[in-house]
Protein backbone atom coordinates (compact mmCIF):
# COMPACT_ATOMS: atom_id res chain seq x y z
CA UNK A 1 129.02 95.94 86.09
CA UNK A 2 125.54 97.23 86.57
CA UNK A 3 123.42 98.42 83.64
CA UNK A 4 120.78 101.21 84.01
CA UNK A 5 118.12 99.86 81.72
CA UNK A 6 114.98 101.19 82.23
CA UNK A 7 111.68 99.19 81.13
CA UNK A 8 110.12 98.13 79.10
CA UNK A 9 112.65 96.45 77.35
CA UNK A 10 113.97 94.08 75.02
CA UNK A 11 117.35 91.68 75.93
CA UNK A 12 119.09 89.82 73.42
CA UNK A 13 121.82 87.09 74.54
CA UNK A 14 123.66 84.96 71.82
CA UNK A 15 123.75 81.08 72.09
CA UNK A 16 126.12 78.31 70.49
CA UNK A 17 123.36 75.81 70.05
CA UNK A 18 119.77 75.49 70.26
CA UNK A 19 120.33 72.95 73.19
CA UNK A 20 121.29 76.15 75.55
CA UNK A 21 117.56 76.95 75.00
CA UNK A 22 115.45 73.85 75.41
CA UNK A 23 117.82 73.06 78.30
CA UNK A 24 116.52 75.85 80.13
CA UNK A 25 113.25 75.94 78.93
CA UNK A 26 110.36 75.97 81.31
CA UNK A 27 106.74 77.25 81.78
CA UNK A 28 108.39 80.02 83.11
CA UNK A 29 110.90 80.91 81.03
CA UNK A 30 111.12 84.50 79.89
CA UNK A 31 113.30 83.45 76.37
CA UNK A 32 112.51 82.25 72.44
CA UNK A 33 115.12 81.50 69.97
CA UNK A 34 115.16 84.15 67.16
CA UNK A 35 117.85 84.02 64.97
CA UNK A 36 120.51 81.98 67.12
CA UNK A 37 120.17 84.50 69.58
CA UNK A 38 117.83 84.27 72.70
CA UNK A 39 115.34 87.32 73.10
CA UNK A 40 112.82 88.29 75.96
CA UNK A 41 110.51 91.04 75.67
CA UNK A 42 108.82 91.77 79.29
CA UNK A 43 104.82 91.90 79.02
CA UNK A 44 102.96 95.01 80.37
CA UNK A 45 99.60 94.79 81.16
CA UNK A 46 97.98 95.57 78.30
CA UNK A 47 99.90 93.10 76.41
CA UNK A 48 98.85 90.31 78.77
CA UNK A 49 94.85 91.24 78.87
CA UNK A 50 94.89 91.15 75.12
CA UNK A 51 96.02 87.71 75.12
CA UNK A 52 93.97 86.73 77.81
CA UNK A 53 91.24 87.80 75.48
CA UNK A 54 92.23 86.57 72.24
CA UNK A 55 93.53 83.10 73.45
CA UNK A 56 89.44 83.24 74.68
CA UNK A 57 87.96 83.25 72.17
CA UNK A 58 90.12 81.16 69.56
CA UNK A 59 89.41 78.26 72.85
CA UNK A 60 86.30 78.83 73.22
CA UNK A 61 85.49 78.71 69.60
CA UNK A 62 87.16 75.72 68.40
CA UNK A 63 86.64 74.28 71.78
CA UNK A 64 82.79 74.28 69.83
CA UNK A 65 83.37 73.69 66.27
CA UNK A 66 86.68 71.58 66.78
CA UNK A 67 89.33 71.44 63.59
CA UNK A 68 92.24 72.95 65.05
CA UNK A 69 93.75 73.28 68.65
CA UNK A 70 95.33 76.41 70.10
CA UNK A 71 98.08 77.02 72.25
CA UNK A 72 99.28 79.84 74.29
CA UNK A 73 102.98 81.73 74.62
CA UNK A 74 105.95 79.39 76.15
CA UNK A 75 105.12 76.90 73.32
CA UNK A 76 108.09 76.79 70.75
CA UNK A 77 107.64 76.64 67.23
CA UNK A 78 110.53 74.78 65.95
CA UNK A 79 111.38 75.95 62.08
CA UNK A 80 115.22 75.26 62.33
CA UNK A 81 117.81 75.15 64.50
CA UNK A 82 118.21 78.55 64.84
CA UNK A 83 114.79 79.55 65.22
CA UNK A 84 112.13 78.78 67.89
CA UNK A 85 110.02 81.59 68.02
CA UNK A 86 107.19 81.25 70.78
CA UNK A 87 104.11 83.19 69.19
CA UNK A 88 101.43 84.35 72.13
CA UNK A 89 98.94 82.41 69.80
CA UNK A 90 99.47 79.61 67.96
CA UNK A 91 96.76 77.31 66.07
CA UNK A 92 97.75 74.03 64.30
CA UNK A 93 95.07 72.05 62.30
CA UNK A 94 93.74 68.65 62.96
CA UNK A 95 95.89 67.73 59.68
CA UNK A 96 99.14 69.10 61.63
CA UNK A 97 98.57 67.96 64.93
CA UNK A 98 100.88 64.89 64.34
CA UNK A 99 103.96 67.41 64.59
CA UNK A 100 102.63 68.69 67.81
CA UNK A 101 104.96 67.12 70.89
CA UNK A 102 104.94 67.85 74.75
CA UNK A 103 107.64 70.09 74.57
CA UNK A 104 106.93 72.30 70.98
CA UNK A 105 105.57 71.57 67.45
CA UNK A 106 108.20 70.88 65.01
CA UNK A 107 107.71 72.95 61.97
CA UNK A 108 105.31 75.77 60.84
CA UNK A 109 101.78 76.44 62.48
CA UNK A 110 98.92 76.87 60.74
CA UNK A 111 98.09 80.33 62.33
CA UNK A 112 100.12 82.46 64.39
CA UNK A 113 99.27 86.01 66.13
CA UNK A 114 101.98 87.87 67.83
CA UNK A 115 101.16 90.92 70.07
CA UNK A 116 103.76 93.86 69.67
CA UNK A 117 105.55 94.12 72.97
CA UNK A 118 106.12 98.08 74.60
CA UNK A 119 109.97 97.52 74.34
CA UNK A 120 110.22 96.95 70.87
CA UNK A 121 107.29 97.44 69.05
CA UNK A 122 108.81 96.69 65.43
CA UNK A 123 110.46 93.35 66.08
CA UNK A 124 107.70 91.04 65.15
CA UNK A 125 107.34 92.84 61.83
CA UNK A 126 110.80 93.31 61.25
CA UNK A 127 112.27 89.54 62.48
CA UNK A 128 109.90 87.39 62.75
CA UNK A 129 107.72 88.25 60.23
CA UNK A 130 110.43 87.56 57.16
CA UNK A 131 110.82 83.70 59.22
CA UNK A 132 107.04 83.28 59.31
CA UNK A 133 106.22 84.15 55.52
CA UNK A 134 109.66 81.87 54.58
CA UNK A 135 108.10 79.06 56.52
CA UNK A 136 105.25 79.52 54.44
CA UNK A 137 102.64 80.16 57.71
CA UNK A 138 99.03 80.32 56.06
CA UNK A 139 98.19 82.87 58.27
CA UNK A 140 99.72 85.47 60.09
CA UNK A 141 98.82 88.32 62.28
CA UNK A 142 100.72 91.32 64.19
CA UNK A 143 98.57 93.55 66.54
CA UNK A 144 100.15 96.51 67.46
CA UNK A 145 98.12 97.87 70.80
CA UNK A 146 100.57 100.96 70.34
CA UNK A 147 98.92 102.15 66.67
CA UNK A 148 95.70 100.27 67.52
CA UNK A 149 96.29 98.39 64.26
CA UNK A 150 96.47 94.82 63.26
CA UNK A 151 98.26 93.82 60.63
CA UNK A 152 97.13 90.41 58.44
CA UNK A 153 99.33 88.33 55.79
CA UNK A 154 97.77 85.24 53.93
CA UNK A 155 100.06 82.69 51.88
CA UNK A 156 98.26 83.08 48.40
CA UNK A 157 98.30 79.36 46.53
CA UNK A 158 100.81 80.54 43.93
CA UNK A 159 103.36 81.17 47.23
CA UNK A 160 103.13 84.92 47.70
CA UNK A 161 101.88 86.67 50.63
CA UNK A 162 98.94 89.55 50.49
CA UNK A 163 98.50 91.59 53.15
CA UNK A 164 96.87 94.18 55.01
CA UNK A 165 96.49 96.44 58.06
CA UNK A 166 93.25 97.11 60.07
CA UNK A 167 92.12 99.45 62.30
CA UNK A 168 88.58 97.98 62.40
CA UNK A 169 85.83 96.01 60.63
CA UNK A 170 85.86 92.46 60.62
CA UNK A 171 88.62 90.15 60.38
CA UNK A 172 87.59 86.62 59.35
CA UNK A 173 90.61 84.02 59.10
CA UNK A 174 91.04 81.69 56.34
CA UNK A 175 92.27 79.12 58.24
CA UNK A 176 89.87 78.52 61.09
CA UNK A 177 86.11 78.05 59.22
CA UNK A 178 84.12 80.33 60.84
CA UNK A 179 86.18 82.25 63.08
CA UNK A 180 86.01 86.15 63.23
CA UNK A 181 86.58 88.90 65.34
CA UNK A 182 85.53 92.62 65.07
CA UNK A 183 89.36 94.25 65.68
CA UNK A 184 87.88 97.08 67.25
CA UNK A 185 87.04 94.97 70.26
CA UNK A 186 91.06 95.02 70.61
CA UNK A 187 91.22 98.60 71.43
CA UNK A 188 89.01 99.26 73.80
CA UNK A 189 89.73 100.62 77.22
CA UNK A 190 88.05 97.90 78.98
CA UNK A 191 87.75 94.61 76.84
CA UNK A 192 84.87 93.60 76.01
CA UNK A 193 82.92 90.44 77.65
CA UNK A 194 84.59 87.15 75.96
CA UNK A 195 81.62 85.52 76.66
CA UNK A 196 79.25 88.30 74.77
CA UNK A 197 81.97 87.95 72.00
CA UNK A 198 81.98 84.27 71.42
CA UNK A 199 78.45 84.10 71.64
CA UNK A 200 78.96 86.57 68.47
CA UNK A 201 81.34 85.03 66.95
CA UNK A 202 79.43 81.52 66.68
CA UNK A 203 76.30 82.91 66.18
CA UNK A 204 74.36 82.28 69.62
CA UNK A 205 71.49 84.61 70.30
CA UNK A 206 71.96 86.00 73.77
């Protein structure tokens, strides 16, 4: 039977065990495990020059000042066995690096960013969001090209979560010392110069 989808979309496919996942998975695999079910979101291009940018400049800035390392989409995070989410940014911390294998990092990053994908712009905020904040992920943000909005949630020490969503100014994470980013660079047209914004970010004159 043929199905008249039209993109962009979202496909959902349920799974037994998480072995049907890692079995398959490759650099090139399209899936993540969310839920015990595996989901794939095509990227447009929008989605993938925003993460070309931002994976720039979180590289290029601990890449200087060290601390943490980043890593890119199509590496899991394992929080159970029915969840292995695959964030398009994920930072762990020198202290957490010892979790980090060749194949995924088993438990909670330190810092994740998801981009909101064209076919479903509410699913980070509506699943993976209530995973993230119930692993107990420091730091957490969702940008949402489509409302030119980014939202930010920080694990509080008494366990809670406060939150907030941007449109502009300066967002400076509590994780990675140092590291900012004017959100406003995000919705640009044409992205800015990576280099021009590192050399911001870490204080080098031009």
């Amino acid at each position: 039977m043929q199905l008249d989808v039209e993109p962009p979309f979202v496909l959902f496919k349920p799974v037994d065990h998480e072995r049907a996942y890692y079995d398959g998975l490759d650099e090139d695999s399209p899936w993540e495990l969310l839920g015990g079910r595996l989901a794939m979101s095509p990227a447009s291009e929008r989605h993938e020059d925003l993460f070309r940018f931002l994976l720039t400049l979180f590289s290029g800035h601990l890449d200087e000042r060290g601390g943490a390392v980043v890593r890119g989409s199509r590496y899991p995070m394992r929080l159970d066995p029915q969840w292995s989410p695959e964030p398009e940014l994920l930072v762990v911390t020198d202290a957490n690096r010892h979790r980090m294998t060749s194949r995924r990092l088993e438990g909670p990053g330190d810092l994740v960013v998801e981009i909101a994908s064209d076919g479903d712009p509410g699913l980070d905020e509506r699943e993976k969001l209530p995973r993230y904040e119930a692993a107990a992920i420091p730091e957490i943000w969702l940008v949402h090209p489509q409302t030119e909005t980014l939202l930010v949630r920080r694990l509080q020490p008494g366990g809670t979560y406060v939150g907030e969503r941007l449109a502009g100014g300066r967002l400076d994470s509590s994780v990675i010392p140092g590291f900012w980013l004017d959100v406003e660079w995000k919705w640009q047209d044409r992205l800015p110069s990576t280099l021009a914004c590192l050399r911001q970010i870490l204080g080098w004159s031009s």
